[in-house]
ModelCIF file with pLDDT and N, C-alpha, C, O atoms, coordinates in Angstrom:
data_MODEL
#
_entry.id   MODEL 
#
_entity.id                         1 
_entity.type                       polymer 
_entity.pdbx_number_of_molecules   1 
#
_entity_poly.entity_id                      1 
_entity_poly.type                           'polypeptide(L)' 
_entity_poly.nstd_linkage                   no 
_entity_poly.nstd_monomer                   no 
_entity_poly.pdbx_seq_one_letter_code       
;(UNK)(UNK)(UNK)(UNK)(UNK)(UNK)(UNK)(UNK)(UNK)(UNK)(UNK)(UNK)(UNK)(UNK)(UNK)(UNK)
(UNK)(UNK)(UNK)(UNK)(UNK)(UNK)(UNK)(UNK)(UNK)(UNK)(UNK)(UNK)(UNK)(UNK)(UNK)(UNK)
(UNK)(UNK)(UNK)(UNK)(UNK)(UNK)(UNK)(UNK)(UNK)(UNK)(UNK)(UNK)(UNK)(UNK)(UNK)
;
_entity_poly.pdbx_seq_one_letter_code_can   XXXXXXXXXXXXXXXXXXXXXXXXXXXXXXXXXXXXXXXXXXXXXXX 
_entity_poly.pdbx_strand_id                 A 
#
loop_
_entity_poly_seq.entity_id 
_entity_poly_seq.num 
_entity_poly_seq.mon_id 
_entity_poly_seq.hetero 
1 1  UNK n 
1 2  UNK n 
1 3  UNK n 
1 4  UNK n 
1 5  UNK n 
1 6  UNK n 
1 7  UNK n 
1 8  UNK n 
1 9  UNK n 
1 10 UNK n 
1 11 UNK n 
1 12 UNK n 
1 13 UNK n 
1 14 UNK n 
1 15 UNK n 
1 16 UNK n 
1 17 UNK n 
1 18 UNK n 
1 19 UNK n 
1 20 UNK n 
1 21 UNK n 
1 22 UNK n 
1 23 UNK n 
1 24 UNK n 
1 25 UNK n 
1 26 UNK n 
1 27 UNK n 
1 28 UNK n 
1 29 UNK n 
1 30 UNK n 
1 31 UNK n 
1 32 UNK n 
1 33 UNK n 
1 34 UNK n 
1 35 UNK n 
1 36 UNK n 
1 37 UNK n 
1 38 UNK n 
1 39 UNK n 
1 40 UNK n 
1 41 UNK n 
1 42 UNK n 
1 43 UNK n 
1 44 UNK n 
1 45 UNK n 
1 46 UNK n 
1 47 UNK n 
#
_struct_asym.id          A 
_struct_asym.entity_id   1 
#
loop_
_ma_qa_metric.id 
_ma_qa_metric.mode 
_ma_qa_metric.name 
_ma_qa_metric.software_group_id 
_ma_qa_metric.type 
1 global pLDDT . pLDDT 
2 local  pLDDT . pLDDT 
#
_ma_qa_metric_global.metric_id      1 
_ma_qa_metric_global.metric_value   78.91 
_ma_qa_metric_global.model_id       1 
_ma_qa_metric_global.ordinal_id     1 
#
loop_
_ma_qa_metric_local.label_asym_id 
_ma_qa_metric_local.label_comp_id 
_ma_qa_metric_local.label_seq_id 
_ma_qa_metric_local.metric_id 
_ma_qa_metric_local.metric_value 
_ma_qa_metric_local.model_id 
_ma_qa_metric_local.ordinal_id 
A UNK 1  2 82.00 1 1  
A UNK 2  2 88.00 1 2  
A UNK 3  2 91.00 1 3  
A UNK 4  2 90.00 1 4  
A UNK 5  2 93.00 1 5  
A UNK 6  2 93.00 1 6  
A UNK 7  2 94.00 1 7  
A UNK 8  2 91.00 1 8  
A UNK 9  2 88.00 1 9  
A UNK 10 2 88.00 1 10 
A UNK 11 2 85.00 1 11 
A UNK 12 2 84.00 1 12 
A UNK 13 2 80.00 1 13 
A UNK 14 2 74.00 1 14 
A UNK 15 2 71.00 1 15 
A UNK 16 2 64.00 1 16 
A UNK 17 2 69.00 1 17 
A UNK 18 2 70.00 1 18 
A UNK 19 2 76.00 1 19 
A UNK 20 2 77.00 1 20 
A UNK 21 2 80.00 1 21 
A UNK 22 2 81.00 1 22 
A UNK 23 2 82.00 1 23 
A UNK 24 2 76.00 1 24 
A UNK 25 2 79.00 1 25 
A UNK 26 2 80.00 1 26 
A UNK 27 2 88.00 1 27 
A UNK 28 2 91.00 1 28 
A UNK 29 2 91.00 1 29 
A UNK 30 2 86.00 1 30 
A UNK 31 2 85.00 1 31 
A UNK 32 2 89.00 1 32 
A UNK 33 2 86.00 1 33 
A UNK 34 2 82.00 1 34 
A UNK 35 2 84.00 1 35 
A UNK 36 2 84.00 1 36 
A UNK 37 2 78.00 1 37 
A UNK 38 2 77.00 1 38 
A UNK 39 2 79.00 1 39 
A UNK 40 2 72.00 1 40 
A UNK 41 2 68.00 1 41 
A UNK 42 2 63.00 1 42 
A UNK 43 2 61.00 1 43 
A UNK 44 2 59.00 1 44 
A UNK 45 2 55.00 1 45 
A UNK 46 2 52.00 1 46 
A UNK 47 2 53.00 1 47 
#
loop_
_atom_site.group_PDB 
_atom_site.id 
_atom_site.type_symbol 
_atom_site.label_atom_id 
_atom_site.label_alt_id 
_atom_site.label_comp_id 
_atom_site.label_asym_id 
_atom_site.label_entity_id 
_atom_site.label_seq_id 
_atom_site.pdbx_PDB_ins_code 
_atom_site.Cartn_x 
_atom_site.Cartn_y 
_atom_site.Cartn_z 
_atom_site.occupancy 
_atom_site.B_iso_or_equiv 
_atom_site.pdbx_formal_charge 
_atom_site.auth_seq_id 
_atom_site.auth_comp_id 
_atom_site.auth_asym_id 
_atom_site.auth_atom_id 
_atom_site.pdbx_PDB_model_num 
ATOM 1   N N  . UNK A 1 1  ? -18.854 17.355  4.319  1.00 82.00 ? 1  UNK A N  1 
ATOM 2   C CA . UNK A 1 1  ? -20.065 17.054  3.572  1.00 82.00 ? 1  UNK A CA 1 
ATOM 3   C C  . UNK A 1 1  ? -20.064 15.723  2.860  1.00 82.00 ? 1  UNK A C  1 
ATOM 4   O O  . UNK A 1 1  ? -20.999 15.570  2.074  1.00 82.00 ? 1  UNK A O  1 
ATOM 5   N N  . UNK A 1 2  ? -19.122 14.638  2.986  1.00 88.00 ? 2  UNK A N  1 
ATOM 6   C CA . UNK A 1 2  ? -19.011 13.961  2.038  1.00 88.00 ? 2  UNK A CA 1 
ATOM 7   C C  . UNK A 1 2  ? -19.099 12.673  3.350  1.00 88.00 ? 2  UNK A C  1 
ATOM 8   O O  . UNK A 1 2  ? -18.664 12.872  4.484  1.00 88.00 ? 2  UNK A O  1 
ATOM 9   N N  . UNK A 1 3  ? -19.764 11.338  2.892  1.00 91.00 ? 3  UNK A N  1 
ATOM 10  C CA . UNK A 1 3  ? -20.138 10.775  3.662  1.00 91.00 ? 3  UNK A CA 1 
ATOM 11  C C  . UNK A 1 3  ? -19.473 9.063   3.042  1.00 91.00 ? 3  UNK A C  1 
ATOM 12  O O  . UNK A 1 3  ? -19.639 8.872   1.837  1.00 91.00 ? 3  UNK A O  1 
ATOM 13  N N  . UNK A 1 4  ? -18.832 8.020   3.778  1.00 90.00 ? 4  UNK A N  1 
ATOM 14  C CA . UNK A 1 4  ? -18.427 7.127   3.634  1.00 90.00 ? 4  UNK A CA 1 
ATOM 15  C C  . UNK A 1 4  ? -19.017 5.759   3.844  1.00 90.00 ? 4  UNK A C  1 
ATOM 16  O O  . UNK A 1 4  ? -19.048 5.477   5.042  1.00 90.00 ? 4  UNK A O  1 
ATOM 17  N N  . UNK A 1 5  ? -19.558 4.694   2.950  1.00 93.00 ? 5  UNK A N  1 
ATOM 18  C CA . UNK A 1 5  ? -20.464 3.771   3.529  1.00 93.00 ? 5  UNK A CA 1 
ATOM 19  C C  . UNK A 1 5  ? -19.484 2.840   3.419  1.00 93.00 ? 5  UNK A C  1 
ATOM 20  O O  . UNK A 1 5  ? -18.694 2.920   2.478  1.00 93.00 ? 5  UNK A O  1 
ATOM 21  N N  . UNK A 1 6  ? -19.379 1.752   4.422  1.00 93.00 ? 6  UNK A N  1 
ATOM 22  C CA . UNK A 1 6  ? -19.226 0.443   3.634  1.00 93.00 ? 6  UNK A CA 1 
ATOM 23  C C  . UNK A 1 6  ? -19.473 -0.239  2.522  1.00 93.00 ? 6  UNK A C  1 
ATOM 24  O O  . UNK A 1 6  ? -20.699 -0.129  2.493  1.00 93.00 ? 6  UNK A O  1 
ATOM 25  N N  . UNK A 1 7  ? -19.231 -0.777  1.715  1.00 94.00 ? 7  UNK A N  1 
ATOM 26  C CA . UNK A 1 7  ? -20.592 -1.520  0.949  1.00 94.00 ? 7  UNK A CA 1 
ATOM 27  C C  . UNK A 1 7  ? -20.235 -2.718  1.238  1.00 94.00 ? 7  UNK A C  1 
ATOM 28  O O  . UNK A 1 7  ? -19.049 -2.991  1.054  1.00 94.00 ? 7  UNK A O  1 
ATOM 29  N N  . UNK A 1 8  ? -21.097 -3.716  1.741  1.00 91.00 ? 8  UNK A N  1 
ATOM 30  C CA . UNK A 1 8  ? -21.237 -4.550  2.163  1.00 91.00 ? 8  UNK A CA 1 
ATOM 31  C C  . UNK A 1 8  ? -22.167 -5.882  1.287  1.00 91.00 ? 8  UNK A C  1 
ATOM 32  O O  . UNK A 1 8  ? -23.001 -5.307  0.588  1.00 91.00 ? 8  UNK A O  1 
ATOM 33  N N  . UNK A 1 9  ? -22.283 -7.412  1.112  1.00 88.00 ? 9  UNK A N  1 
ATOM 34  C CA . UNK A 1 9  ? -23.633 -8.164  1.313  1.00 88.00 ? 9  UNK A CA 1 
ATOM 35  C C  . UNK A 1 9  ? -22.967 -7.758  -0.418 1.00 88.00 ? 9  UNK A C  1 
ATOM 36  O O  . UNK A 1 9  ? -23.097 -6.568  -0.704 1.00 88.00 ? 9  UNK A O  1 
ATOM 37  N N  . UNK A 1 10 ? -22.446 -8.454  -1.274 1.00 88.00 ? 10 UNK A N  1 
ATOM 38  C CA . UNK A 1 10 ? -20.243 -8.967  -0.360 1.00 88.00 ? 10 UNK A CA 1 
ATOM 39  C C  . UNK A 1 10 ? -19.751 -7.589  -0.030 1.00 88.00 ? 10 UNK A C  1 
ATOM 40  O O  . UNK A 1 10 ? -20.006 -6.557  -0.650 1.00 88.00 ? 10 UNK A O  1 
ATOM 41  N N  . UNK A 1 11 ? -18.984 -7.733  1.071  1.00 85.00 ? 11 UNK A N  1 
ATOM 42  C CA . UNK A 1 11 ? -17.703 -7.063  1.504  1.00 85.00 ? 11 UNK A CA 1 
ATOM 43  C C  . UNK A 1 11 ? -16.746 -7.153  0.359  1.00 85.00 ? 11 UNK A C  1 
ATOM 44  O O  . UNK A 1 11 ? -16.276 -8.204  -0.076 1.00 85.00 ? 11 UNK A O  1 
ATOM 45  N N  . UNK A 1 12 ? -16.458 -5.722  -0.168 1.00 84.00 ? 12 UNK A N  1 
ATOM 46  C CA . UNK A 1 12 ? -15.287 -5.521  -1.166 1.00 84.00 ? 12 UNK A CA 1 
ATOM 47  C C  . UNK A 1 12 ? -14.166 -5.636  -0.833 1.00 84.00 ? 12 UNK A C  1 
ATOM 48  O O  . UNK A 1 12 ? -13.983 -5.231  0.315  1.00 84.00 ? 12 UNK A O  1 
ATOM 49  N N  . UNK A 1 13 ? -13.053 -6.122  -1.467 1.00 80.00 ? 13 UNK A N  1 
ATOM 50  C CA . UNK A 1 13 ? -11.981 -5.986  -0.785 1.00 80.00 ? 13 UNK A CA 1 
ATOM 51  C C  . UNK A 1 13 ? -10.833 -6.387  -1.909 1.00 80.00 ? 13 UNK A C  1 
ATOM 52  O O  . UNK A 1 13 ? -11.122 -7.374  -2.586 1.00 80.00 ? 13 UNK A O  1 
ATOM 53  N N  . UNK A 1 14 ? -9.386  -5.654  -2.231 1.00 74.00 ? 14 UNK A N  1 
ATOM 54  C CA . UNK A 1 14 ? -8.140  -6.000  -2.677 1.00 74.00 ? 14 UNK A CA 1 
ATOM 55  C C  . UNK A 1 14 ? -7.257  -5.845  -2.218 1.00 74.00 ? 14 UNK A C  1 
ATOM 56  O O  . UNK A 1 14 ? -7.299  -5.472  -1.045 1.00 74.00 ? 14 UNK A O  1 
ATOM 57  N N  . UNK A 1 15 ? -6.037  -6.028  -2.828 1.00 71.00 ? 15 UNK A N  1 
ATOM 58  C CA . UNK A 1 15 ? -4.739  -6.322  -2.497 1.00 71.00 ? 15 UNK A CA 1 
ATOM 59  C C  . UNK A 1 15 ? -3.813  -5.274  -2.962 1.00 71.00 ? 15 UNK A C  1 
ATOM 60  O O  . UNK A 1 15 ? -3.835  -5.170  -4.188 1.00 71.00 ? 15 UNK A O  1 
ATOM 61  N N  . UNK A 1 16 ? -3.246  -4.705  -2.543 1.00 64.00 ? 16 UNK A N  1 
ATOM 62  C CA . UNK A 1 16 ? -2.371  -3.530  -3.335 1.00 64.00 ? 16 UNK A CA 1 
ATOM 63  C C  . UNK A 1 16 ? -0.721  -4.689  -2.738 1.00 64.00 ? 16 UNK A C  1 
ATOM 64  O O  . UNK A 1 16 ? -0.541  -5.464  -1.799 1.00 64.00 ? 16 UNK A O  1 
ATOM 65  N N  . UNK A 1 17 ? 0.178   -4.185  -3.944 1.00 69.00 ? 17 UNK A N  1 
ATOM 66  C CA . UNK A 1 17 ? 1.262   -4.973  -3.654 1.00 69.00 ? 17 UNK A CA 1 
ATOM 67  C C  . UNK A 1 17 ? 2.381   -4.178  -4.311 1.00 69.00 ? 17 UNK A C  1 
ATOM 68  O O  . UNK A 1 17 ? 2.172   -3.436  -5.271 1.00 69.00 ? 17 UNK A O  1 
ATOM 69  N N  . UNK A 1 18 ? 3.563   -4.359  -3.762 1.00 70.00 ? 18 UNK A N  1 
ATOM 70  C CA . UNK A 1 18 ? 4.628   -3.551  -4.026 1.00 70.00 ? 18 UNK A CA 1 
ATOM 71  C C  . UNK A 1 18 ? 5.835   -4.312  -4.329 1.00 70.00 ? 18 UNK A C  1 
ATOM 72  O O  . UNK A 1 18 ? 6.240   -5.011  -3.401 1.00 70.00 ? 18 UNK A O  1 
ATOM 73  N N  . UNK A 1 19 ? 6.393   -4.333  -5.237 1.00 76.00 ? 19 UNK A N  1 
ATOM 74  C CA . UNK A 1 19 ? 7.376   -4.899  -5.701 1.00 76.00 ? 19 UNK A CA 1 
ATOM 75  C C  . UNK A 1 19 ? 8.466   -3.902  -5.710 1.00 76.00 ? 19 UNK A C  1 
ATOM 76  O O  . UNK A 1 19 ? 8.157   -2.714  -5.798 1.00 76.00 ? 19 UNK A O  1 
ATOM 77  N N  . UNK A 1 20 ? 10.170  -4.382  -5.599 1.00 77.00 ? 20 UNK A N  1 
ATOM 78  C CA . UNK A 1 20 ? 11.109  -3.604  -6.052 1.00 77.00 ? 20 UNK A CA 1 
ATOM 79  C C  . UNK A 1 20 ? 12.410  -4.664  -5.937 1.00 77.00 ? 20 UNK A C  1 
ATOM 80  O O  . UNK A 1 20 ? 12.384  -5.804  -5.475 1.00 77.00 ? 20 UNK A O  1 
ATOM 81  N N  . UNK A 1 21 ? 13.388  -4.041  -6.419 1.00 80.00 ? 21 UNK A N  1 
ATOM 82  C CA . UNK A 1 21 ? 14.135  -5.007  -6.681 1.00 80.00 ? 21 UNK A CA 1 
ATOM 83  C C  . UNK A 1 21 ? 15.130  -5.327  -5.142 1.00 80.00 ? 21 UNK A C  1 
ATOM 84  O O  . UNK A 1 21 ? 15.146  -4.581  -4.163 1.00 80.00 ? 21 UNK A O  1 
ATOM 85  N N  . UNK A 1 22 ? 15.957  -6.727  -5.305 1.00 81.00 ? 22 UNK A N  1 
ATOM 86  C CA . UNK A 1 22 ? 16.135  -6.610  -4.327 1.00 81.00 ? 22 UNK A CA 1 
ATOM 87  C C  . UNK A 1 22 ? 17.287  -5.832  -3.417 1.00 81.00 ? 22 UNK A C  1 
ATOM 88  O O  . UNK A 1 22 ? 17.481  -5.914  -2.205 1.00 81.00 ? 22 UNK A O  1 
ATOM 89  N N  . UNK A 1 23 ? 17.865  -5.182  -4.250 1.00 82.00 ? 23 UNK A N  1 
ATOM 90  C CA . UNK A 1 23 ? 18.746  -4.246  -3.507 1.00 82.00 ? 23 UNK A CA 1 
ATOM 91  C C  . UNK A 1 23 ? 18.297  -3.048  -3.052 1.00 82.00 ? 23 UNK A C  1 
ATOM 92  O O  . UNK A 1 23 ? 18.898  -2.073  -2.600 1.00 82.00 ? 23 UNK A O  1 
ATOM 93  N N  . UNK A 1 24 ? 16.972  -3.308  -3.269 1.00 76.00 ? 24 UNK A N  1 
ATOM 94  C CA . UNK A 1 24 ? 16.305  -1.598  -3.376 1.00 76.00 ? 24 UNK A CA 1 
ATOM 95  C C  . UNK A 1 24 ? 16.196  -0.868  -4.056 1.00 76.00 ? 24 UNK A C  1 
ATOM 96  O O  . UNK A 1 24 ? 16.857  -0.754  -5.088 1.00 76.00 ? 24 UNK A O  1 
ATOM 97  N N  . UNK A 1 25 ? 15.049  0.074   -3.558 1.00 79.00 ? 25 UNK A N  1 
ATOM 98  C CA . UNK A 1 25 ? 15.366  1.252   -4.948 1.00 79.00 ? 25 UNK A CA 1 
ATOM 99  C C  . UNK A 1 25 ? 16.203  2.129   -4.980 1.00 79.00 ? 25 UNK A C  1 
ATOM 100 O O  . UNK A 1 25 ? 16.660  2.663   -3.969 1.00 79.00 ? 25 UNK A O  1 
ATOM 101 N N  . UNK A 1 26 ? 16.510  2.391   -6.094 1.00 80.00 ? 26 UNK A N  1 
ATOM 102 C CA . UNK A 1 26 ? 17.424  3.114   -6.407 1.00 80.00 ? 26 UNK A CA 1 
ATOM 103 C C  . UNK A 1 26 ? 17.921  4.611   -6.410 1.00 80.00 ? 26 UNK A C  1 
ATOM 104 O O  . UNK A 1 26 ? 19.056  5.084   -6.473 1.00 80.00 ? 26 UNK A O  1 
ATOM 105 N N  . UNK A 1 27 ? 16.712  5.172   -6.323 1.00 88.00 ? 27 UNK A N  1 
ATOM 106 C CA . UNK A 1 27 ? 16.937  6.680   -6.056 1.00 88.00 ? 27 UNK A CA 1 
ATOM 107 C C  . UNK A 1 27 ? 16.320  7.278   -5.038 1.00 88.00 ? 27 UNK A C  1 
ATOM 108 O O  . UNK A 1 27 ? 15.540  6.492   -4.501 1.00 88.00 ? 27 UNK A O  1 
ATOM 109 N N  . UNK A 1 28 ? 16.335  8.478   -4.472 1.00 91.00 ? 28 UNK A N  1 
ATOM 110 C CA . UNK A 1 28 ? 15.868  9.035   -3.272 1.00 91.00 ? 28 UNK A CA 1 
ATOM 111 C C  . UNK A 1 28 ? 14.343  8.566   -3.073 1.00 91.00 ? 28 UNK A C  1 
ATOM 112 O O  . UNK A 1 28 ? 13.747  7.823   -2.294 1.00 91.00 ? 28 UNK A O  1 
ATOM 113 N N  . UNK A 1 29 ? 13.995  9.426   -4.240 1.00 91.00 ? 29 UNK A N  1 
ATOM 114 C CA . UNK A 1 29 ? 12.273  9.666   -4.602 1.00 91.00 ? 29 UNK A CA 1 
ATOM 115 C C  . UNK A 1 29 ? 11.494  8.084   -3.961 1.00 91.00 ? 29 UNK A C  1 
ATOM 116 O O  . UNK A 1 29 ? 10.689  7.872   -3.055 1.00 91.00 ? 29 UNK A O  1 
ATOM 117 N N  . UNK A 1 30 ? 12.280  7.098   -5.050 1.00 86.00 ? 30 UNK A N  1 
ATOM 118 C CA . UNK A 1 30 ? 11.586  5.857   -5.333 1.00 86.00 ? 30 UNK A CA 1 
ATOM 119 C C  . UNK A 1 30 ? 11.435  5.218   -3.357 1.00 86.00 ? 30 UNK A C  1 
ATOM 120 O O  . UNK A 1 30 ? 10.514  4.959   -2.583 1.00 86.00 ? 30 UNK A O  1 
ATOM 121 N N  . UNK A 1 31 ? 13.081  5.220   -3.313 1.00 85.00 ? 31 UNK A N  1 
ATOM 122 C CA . UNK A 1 31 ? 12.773  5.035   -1.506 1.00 85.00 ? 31 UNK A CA 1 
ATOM 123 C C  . UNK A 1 31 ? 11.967  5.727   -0.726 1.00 85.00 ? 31 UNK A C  1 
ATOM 124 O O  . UNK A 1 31 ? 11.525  5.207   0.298  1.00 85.00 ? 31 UNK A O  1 
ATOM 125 N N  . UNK A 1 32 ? 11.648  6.996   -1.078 1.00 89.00 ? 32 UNK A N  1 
ATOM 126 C CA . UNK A 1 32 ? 10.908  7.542   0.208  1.00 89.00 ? 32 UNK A CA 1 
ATOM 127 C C  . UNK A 1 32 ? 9.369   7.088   0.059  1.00 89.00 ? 32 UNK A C  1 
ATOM 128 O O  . UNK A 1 32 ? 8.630   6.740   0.980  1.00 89.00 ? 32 UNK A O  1 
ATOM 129 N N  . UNK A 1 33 ? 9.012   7.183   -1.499 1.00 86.00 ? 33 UNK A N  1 
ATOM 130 C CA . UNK A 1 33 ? 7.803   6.466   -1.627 1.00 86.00 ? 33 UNK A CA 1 
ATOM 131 C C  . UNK A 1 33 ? 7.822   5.126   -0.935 1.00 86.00 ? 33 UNK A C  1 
ATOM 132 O O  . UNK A 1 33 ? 7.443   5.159   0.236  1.00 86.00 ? 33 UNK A O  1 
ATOM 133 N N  . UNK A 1 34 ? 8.112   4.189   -1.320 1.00 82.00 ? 34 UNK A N  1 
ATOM 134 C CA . UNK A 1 34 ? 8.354   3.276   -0.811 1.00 82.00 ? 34 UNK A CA 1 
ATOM 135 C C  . UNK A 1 34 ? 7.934   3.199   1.048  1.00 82.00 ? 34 UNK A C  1 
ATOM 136 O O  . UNK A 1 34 ? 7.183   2.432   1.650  1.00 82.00 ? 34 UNK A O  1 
ATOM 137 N N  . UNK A 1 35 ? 8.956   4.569   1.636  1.00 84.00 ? 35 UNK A N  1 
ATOM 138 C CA . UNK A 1 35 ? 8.875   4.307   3.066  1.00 84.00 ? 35 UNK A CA 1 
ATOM 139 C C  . UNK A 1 35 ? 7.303   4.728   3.308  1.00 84.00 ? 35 UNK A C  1 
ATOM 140 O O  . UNK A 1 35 ? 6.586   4.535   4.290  1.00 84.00 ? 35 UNK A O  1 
ATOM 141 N N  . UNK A 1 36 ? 7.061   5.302   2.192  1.00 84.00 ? 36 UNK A N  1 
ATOM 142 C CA . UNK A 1 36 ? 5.418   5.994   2.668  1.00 84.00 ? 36 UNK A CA 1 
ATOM 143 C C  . UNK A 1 36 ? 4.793   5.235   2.017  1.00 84.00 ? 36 UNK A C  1 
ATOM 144 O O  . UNK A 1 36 ? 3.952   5.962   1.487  1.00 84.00 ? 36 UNK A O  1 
ATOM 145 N N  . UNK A 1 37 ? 4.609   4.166   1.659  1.00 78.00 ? 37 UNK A N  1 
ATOM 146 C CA . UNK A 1 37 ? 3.653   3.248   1.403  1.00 78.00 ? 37 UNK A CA 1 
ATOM 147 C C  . UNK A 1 37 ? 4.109   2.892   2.408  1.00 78.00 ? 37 UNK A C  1 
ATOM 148 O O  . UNK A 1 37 ? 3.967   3.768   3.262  1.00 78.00 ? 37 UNK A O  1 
ATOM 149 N N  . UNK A 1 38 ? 4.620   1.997   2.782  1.00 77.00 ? 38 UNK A N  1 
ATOM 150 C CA . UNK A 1 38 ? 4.629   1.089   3.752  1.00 77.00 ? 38 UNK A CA 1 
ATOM 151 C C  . UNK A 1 38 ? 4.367   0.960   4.998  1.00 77.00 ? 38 UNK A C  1 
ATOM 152 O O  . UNK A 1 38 ? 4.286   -0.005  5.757  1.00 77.00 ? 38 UNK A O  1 
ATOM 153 N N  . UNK A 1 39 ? 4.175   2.736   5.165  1.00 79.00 ? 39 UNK A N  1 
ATOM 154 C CA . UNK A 1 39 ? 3.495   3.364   6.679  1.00 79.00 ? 39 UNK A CA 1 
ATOM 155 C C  . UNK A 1 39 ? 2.119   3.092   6.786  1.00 79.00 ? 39 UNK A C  1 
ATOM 156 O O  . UNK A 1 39 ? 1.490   2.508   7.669  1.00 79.00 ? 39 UNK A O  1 
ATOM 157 N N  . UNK A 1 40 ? 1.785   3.582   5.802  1.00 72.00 ? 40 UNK A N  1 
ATOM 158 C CA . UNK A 1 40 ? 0.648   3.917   5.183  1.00 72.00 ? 40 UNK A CA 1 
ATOM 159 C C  . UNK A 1 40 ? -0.972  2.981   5.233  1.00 72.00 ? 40 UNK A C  1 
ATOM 160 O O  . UNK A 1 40 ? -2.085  3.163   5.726  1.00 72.00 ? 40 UNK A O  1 
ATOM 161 N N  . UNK A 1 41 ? 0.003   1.483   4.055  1.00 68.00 ? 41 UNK A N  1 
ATOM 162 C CA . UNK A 1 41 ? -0.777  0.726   3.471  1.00 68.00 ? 41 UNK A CA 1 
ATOM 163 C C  . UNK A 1 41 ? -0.601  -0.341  4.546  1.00 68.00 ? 41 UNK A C  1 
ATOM 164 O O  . UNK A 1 41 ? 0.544   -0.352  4.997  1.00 68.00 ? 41 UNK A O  1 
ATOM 165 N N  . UNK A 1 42 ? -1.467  -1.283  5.103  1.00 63.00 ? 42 UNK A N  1 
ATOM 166 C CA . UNK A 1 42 ? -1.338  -2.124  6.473  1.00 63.00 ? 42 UNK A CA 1 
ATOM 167 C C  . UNK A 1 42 ? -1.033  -3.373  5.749  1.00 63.00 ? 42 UNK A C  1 
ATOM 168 O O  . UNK A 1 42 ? -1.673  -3.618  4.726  1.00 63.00 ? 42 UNK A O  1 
ATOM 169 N N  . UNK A 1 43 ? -0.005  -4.301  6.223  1.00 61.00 ? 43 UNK A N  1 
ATOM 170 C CA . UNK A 1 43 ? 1.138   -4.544  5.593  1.00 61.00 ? 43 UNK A CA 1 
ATOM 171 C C  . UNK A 1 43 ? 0.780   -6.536  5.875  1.00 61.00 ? 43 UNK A C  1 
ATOM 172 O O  . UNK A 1 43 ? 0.991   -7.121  6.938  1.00 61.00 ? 43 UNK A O  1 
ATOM 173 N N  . UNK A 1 44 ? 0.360   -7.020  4.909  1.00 59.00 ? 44 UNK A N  1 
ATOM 174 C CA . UNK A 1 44 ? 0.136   -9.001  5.535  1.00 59.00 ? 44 UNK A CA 1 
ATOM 175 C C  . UNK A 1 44 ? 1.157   -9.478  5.485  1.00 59.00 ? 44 UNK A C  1 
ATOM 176 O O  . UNK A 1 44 ? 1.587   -10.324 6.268  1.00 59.00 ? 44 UNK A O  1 
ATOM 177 N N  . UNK A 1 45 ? 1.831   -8.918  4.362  1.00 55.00 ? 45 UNK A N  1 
ATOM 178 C CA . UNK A 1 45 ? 3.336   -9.909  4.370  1.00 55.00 ? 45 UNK A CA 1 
ATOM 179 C C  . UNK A 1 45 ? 4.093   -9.229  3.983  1.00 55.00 ? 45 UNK A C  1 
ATOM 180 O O  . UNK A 1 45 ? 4.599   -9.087  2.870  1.00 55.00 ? 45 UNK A O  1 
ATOM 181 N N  . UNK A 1 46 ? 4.271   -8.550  5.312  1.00 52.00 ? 46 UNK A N  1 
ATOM 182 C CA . UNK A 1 46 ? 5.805   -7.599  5.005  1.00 52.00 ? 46 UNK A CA 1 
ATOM 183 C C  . UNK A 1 46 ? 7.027   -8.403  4.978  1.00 52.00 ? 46 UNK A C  1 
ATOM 184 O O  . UNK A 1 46 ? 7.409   -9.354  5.661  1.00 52.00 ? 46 UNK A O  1 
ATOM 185 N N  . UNK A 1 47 ? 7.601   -7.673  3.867  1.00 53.00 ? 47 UNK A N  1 
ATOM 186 C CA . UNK A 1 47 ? 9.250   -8.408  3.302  1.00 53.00 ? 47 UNK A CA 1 
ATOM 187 C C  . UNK A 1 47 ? 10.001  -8.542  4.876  1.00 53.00 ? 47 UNK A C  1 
ATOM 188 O O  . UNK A 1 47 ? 11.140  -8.995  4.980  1.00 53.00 ? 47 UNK A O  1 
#
């Protein structure tokens, strides 16, 4: 029942960005998030 428009006439648009340090994260949780963003979210400048 729920219906999705563009909105357009401007085209919306941001940036989601992910930072972590560089050895990685540190605990299970934080990595798996991590792996599931990164599936997820379509990626311009992957590390």
């Amino acid at each position: 029942g729920l219906r999705a428009l563009r909105i357009t006439d401007p085209e919306l648009s941001g940036r989601v960005a992910l930072a972590w340090r560089t050895d990685g994260p540190s605990g299970p949780a934080a990595r798996r998030l991590l792996t599931l963003l990164r599936a997820a979210v379509p990626a311009t400048d992957r590390p």
